[in-house]
N, C-alpha and C. Protein backbone atom coordinates (compact mmCIF):
# COMPACT_ATOMS: atom_id res chain seq x y z
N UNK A 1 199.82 83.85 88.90
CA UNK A 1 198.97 83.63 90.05
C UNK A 1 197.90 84.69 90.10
N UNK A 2 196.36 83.93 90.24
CA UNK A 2 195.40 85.75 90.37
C UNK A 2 195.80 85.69 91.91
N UNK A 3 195.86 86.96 91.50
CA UNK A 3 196.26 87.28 93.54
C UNK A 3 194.84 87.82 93.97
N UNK A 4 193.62 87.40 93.44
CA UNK A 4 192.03 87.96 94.37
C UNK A 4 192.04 86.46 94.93
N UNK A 5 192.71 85.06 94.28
CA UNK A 5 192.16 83.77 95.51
C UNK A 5 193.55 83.94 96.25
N UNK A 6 192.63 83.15 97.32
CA UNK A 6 193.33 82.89 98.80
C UNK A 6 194.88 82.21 98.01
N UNK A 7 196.27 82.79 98.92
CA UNK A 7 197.07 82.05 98.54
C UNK A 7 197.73 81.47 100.18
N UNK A 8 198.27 80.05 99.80
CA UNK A 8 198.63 79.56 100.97
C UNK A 8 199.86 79.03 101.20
N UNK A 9 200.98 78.75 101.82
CA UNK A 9 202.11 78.29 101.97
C UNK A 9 202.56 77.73 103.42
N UNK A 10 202.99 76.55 103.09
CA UNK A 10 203.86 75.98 104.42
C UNK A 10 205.14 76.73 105.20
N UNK A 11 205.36 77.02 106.39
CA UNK A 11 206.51 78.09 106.76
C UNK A 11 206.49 77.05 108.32
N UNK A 12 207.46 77.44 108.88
CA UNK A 12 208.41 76.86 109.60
C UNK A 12 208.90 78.00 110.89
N UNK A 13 208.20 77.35 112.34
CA UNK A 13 209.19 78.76 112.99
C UNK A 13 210.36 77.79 113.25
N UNK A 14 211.51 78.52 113.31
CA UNK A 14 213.06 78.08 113.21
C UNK A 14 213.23 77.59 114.61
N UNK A 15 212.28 78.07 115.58
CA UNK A 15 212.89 78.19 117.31
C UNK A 15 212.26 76.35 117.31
N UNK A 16 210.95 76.27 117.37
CA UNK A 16 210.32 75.10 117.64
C UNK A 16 210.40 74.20 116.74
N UNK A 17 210.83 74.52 115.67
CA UNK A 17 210.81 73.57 113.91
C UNK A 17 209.22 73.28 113.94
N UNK A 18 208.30 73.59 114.19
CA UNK A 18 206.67 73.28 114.23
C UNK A 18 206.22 74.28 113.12
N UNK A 19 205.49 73.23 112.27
CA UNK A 19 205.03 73.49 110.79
C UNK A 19 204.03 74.67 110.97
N UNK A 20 203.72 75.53 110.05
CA UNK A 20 202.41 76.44 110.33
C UNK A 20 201.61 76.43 108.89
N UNK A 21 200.38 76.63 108.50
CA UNK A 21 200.36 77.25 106.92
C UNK A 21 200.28 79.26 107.48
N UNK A 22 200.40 79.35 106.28
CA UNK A 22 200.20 81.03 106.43
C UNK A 22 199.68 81.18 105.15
N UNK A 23 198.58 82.47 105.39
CA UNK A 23 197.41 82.16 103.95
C UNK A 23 197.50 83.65 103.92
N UNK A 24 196.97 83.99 102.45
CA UNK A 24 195.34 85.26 102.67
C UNK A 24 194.60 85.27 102.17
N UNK A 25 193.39 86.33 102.70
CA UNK A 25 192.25 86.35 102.40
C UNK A 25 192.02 87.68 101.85
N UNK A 26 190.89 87.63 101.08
CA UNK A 26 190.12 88.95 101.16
C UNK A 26 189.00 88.69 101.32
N UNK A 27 188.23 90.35 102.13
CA UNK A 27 187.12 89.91 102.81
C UNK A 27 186.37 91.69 102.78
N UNK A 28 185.56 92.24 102.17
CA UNK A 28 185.03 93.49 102.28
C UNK A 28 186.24 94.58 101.36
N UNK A 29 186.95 94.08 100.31
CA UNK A 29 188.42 94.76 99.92
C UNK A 29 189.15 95.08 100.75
N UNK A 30 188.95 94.33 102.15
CA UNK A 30 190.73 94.21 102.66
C UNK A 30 191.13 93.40 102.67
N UNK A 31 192.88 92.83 102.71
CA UNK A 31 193.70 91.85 102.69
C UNK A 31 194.09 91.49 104.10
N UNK A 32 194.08 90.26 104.42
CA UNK A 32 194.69 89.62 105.50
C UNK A 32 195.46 88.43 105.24
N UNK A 33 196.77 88.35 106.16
CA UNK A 33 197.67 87.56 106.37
C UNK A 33 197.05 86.81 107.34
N UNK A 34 197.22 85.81 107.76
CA UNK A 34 196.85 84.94 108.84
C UNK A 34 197.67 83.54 108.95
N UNK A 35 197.47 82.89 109.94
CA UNK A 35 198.98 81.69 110.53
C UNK A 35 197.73 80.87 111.38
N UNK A 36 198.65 79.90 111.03
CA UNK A 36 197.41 78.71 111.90
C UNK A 36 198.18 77.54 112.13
N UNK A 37 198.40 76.83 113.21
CA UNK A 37 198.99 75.15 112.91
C UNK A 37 197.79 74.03 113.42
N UNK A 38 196.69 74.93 112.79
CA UNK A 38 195.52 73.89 112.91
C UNK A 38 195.06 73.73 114.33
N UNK A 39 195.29 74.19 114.96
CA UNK A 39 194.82 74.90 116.83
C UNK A 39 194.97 76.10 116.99
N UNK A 40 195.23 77.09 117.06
CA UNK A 40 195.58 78.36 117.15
C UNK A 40 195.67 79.23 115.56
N UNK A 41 195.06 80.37 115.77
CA UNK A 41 195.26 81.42 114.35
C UNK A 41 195.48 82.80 115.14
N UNK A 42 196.73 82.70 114.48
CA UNK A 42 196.80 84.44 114.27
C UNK A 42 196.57 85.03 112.95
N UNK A 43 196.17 86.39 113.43
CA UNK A 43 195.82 87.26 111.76
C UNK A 43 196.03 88.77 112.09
N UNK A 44 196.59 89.53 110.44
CA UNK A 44 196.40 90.65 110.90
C UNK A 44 196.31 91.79 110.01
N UNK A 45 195.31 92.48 109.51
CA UNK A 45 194.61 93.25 108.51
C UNK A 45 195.51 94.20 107.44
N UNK A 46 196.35 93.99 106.63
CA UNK A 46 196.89 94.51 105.45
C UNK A 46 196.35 96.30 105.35
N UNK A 47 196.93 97.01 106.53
CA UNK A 47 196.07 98.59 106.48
C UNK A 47 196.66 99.48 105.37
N UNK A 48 196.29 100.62 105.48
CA UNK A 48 196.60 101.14 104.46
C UNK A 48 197.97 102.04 105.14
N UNK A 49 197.89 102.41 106.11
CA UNK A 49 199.03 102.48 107.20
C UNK A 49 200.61 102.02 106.92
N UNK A 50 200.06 100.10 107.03
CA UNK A 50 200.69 98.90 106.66
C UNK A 50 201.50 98.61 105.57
N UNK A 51 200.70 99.23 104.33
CA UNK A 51 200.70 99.25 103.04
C UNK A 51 201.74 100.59 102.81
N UNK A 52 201.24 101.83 103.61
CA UNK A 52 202.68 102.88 103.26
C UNK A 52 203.47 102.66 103.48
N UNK A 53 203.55 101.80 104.97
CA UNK A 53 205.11 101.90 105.32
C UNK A 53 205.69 100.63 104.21
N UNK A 54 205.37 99.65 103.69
CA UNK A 54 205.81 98.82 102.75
C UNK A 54 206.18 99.66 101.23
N UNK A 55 205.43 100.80 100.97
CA UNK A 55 205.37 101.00 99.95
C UNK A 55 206.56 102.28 100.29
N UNK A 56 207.24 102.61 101.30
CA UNK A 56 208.59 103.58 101.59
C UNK A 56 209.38 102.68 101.61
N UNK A 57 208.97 101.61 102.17
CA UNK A 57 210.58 100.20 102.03
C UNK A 57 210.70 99.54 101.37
N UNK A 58 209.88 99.04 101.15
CA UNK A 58 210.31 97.92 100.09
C UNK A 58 209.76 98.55 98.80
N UNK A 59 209.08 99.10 98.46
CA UNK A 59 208.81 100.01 96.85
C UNK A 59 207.32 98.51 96.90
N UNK A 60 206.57 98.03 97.63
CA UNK A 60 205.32 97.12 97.19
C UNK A 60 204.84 98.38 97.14
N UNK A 61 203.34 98.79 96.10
CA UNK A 61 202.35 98.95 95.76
C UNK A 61 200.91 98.94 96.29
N UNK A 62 200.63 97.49 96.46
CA UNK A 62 199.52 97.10 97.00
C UNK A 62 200.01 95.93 97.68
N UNK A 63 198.61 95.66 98.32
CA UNK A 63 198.12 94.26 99.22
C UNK A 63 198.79 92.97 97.92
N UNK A 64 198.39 93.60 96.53
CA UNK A 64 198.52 92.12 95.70
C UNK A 64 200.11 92.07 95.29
N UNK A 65 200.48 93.25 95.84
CA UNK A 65 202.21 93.43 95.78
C UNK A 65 202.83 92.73 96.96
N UNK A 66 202.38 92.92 97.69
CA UNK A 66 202.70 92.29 99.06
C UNK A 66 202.41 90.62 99.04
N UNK A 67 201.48 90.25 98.05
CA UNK A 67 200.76 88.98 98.15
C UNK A 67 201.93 87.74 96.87
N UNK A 68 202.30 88.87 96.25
CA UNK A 68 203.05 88.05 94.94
C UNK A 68 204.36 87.90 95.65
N UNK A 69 204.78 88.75 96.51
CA UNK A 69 206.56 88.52 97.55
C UNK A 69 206.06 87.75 98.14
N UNK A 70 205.70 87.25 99.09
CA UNK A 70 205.05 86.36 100.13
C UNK A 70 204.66 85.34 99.00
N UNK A 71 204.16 84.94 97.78
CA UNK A 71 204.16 83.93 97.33
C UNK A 71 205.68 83.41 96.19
N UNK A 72 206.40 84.49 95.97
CA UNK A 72 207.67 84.02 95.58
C UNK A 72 209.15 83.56 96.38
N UNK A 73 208.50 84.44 97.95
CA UNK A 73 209.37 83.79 98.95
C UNK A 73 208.91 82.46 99.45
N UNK A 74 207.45 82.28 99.73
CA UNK A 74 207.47 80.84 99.94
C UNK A 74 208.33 79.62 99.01
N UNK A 75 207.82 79.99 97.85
CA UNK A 75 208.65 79.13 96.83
C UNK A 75 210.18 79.00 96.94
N UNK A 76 210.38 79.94 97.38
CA UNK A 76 212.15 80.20 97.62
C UNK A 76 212.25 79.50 99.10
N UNK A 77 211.29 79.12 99.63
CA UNK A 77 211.61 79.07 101.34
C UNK A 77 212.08 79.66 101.98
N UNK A 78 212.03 81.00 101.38
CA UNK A 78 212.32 82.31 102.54
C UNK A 78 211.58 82.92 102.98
N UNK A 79 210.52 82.18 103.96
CA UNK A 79 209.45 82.64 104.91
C UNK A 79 209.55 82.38 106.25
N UNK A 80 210.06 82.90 106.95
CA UNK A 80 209.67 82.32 108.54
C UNK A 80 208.41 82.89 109.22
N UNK A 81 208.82 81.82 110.85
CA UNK A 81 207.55 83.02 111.85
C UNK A 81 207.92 82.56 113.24
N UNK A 82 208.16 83.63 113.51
CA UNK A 82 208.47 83.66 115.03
C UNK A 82 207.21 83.46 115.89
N UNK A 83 206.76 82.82 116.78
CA UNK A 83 205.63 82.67 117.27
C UNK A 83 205.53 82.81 119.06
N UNK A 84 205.09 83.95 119.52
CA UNK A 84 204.74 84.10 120.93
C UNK A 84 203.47 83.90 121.43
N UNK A 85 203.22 83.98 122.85
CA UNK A 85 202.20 83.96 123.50
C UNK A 85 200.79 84.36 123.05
N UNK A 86 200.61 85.64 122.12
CA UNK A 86 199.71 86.26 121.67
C UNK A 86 199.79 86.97 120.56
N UNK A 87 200.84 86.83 120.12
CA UNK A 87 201.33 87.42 118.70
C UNK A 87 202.23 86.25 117.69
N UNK A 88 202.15 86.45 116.76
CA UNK A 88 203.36 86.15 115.54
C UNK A 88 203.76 86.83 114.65
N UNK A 89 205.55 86.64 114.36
CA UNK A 89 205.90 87.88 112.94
C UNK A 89 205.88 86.54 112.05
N UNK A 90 205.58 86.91 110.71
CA UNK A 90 206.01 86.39 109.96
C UNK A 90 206.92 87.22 109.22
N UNK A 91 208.09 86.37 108.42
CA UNK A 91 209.51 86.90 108.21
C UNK A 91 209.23 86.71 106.77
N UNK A 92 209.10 87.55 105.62
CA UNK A 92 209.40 86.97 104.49
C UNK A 92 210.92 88.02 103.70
N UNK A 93 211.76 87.09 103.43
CA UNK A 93 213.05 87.16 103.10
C UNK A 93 214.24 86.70 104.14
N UNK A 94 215.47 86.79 103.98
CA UNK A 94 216.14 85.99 104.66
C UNK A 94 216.97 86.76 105.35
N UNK A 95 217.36 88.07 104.81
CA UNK A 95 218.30 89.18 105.15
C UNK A 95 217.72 89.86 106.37
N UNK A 96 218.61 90.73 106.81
CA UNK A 96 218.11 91.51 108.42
C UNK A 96 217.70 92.70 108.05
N UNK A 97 217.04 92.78 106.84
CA UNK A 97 216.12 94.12 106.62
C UNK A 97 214.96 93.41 105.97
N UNK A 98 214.70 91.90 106.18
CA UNK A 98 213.45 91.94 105.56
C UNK A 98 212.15 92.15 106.09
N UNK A 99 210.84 91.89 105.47
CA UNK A 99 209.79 92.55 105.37
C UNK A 99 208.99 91.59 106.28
N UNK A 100 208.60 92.00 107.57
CA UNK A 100 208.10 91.59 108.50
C UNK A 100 206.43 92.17 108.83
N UNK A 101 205.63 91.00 109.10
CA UNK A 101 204.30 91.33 109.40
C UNK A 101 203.83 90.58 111.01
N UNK A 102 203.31 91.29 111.95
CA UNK A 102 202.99 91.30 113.54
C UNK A 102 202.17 90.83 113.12
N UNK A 103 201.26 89.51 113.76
CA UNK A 103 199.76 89.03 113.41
C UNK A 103 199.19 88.68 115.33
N UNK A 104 197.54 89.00 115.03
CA UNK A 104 197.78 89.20 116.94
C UNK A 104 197.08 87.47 116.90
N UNK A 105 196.95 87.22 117.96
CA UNK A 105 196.25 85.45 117.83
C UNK A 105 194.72 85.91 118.20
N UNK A 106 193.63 85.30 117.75
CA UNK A 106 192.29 85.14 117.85
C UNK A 106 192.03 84.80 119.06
N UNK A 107 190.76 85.26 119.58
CA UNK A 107 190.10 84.04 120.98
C UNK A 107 189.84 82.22 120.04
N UNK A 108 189.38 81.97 121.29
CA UNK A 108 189.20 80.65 120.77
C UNK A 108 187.60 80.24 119.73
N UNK A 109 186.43 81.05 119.93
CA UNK A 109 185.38 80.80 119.00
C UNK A 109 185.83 81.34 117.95
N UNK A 110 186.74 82.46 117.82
CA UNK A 110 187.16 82.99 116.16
C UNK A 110 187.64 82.35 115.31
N UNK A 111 189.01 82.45 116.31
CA UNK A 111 189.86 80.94 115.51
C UNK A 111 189.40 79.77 115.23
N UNK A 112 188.20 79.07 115.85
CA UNK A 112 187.27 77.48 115.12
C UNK A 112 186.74 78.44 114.19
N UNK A 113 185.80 79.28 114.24
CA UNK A 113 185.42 79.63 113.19
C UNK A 113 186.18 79.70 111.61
N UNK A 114 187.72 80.42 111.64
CA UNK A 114 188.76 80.94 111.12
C UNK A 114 188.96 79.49 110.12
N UNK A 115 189.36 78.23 111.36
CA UNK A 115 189.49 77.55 110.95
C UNK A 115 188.90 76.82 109.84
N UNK A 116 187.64 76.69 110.35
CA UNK A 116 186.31 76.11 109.81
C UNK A 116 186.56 76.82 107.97
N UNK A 117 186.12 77.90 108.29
CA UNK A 117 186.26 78.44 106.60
C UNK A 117 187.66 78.03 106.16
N UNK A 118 188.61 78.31 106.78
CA UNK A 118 189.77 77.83 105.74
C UNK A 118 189.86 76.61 105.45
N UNK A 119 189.28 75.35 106.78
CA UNK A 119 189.28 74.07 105.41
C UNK A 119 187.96 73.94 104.40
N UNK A 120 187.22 74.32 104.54
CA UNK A 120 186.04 74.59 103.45
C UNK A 120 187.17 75.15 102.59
N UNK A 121 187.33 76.29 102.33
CA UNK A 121 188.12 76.85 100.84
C UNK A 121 189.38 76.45 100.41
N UNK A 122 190.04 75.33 101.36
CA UNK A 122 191.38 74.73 100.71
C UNK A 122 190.35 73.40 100.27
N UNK A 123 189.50 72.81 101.06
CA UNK A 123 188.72 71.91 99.98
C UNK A 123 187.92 72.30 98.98
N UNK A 124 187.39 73.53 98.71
CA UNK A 124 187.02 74.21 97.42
C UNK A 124 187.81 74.46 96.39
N UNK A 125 188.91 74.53 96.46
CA UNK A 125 189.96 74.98 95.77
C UNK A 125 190.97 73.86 95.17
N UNK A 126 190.72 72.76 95.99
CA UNK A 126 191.40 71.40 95.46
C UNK A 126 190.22 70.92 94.65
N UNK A 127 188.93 70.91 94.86
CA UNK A 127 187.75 70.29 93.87
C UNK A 127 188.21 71.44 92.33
N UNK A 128 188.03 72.55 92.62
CA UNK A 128 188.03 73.16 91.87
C UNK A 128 189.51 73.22 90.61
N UNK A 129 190.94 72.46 91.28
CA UNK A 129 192.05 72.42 90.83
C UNK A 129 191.99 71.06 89.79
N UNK A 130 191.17 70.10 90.33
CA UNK A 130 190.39 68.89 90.01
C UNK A 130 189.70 69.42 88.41
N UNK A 131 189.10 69.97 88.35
CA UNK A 131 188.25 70.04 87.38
C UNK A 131 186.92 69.86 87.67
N UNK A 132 186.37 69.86 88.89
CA UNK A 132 185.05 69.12 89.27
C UNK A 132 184.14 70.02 90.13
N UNK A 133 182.96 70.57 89.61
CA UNK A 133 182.37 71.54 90.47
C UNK A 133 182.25 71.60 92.09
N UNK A 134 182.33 72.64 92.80
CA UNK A 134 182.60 72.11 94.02
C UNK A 134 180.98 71.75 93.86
N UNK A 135 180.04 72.53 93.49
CA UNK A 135 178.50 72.28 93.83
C UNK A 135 177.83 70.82 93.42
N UNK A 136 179.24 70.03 92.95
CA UNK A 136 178.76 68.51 92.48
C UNK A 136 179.47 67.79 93.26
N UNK A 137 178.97 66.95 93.99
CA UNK A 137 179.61 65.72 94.91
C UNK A 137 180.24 64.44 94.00
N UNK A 138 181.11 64.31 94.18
CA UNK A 138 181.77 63.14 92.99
C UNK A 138 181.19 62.02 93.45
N UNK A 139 181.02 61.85 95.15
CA UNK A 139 179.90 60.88 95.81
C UNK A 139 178.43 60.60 95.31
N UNK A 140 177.94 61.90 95.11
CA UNK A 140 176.40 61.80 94.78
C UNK A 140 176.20 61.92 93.52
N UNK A 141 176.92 62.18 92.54
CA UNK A 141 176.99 62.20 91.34
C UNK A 141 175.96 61.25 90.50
N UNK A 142 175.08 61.44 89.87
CA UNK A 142 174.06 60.13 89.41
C UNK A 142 174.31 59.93 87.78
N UNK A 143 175.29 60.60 87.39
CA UNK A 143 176.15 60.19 86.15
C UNK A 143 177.07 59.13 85.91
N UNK A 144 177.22 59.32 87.22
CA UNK A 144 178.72 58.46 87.63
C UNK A 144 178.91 57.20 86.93
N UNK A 145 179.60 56.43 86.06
CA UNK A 145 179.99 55.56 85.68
C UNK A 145 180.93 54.33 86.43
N UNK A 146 180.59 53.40 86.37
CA UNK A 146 181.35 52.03 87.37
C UNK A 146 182.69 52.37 86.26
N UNK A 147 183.09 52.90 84.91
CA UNK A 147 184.72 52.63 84.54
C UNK A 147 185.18 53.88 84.94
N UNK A 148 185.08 54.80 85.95
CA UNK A 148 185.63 55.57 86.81
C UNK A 148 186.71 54.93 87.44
N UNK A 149 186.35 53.66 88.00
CA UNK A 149 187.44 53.20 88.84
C UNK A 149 188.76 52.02 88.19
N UNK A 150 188.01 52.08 87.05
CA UNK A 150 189.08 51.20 86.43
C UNK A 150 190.12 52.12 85.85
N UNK A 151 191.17 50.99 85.57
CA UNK A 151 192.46 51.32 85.63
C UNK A 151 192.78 52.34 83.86
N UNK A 152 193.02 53.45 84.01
CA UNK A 152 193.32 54.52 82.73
C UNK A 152 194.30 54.10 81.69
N UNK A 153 194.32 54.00 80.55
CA UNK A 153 194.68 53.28 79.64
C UNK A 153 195.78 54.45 79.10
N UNK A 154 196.93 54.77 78.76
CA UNK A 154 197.26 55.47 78.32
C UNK A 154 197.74 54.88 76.42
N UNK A 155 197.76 55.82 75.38
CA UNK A 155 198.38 55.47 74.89
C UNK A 155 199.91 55.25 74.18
N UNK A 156 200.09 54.02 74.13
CA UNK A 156 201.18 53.75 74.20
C UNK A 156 201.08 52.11 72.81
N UNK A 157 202.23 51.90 72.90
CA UNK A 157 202.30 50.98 71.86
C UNK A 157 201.96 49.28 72.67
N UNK A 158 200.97 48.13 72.07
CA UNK A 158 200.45 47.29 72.75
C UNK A 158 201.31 46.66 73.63
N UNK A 159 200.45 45.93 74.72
CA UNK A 159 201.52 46.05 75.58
C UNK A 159 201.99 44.10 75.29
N UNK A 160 203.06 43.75 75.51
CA UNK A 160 203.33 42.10 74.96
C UNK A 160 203.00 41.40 76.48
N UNK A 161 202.51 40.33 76.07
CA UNK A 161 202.06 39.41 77.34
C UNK A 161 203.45 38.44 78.25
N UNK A 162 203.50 38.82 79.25
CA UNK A 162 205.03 38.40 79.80
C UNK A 162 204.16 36.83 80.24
N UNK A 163 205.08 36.40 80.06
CA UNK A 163 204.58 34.78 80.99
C UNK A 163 205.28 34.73 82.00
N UNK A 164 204.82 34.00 83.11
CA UNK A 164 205.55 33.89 84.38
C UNK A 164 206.70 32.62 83.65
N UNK A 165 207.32 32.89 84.81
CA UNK A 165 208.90 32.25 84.62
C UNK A 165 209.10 31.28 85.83
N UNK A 166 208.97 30.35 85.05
CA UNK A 166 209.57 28.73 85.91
C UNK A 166 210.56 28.70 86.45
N UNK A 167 210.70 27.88 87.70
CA UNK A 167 211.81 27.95 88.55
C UNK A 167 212.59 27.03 87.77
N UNK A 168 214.03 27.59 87.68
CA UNK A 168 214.95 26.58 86.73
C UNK A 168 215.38 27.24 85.42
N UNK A 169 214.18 28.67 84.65
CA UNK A 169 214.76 28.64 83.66
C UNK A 169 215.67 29.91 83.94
N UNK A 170 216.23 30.18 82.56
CA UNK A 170 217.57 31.05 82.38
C UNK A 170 217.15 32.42 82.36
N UNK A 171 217.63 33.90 82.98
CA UNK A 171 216.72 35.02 82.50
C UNK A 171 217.21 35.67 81.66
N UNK A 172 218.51 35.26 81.20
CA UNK A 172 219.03 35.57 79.78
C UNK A 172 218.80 34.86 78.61
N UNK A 173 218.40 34.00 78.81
CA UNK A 173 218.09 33.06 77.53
C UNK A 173 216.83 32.00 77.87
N UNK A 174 215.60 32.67 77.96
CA UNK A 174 214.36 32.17 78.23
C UNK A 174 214.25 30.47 77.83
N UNK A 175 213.28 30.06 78.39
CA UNK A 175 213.37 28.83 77.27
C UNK A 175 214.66 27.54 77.74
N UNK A 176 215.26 28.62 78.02
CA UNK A 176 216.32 27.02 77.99
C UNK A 176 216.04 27.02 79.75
N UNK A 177 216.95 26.08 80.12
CA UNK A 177 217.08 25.64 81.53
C UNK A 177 218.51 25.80 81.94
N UNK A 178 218.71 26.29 83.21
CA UNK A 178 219.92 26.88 83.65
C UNK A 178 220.92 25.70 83.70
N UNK A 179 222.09 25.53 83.67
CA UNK A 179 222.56 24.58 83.73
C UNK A 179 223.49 24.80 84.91
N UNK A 180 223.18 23.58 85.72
CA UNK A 180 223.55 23.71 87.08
C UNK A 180 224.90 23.05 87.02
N UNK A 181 225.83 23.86 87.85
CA UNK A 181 227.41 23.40 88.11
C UNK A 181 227.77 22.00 88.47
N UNK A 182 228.62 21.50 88.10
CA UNK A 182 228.73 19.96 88.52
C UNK A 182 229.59 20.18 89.92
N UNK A 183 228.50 18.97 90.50
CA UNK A 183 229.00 18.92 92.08
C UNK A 183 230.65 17.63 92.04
N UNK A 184 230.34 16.84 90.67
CA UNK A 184 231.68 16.06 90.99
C UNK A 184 231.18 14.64 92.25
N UNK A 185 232.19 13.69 92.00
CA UNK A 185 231.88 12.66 93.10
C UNK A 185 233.05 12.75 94.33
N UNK A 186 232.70 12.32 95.41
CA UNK A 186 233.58 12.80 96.32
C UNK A 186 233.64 11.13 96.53
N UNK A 187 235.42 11.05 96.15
CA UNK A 187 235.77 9.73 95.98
C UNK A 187 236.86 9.50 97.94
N UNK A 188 236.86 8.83 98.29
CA UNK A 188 237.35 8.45 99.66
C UNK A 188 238.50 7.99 99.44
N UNK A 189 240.22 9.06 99.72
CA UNK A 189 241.13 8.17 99.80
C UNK A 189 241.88 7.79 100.56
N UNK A 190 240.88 7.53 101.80
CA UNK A 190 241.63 6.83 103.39
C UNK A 190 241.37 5.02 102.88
N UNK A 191 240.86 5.06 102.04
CA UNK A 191 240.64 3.34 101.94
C UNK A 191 242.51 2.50 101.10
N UNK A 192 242.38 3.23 100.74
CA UNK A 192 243.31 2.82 99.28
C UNK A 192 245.05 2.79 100.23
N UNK A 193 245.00 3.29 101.65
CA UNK A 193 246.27 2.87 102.09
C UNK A 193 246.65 1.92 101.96
């Protein structure tokens, strides 16, 4: 993983079960954590403060030390976040000594703002995962070819032409016709007293 792009993960507070992403950024060479459930963001600046006391407990290094745990605990799903009034921790590890980060919540023009850029760069980052410049619109594209939308051919060995199948025949033994059970005549023997 380069840990200079934004990394992002789905986390879960346990109290409400309500989904959050939790990302970071860098922005001027500092690191930020930040939490959002797409209305509300909290965030909160990776100090160097931050960074000692991580680097007496847990032995992290840096921000990109801090950034590679937080992306191997997501994978593990050992991330939580407790979420209050004006703050959130996020929890990464599962044990009662793990490595906890306070994030404070934004006003409300920050957080649209906050927002705003983070779906711009999770849609930069999916064009870009694509193969496809973000600075090229796959819409406006004037290269664009009409067999774009047709169906991708893989190879494989030709494919044999199935024929539809008539009502009646056998699906074990094509071709023939099923042979239906004899119903028998239903002979009456109240007459014959």
């Amino acid at each position: 993983m380069d840990v200079n792009q934004t990394f992002y993960c789905s986390v879960f507070d346990k109290k409400s079960q309500t989904k959050f992403i939790c990302y970071t950024k860098r922005r001027n060479g500092t690191c930020r954590i930040c939490l959002t459930d797409a209305a509300d963001v909290w965030t909160s600046e990776l100090t160097s403060d931050t960074l000692d006391h991580f680097r007496q407990r847990f032995a992290l290094k840096s921000a990109d030390d801090f950034i590679q745990k937080l992306s191997s605990a997501c994978s593990r799903g050992d991330v939580s976040v407790v979420v209050g009034d004006l703050t959130a921790d996020v929890h990464v590890g599962s044990g009662p000594a793990d490595l906890r980060v306070t994030l404070n919540r934004l006003e409300a023009p920050q957080a649209q703002e906050e927002l705003k850029e983070l779906l711009f760069k999770m849609a930069d980052s999916l064009t870009q995962s694509d193969g496809v410049s973000p600075s090229v619109s796959p819409v406006k594209n004037p290269l664009r070819r009409p067999t774009e939308f047709e169906p991708r051919q893989q190879n494989v060995a030709p494919s044999v032409m199935l024929k539809k199948r008539l009502p009646g025949t056998s699906l074990i033994n094509p071709g023939t016709k099923k042979k239906l059970r004899a119903t028998g005549v239903a002979f009456d023997d109240a007459d014959e007293d």
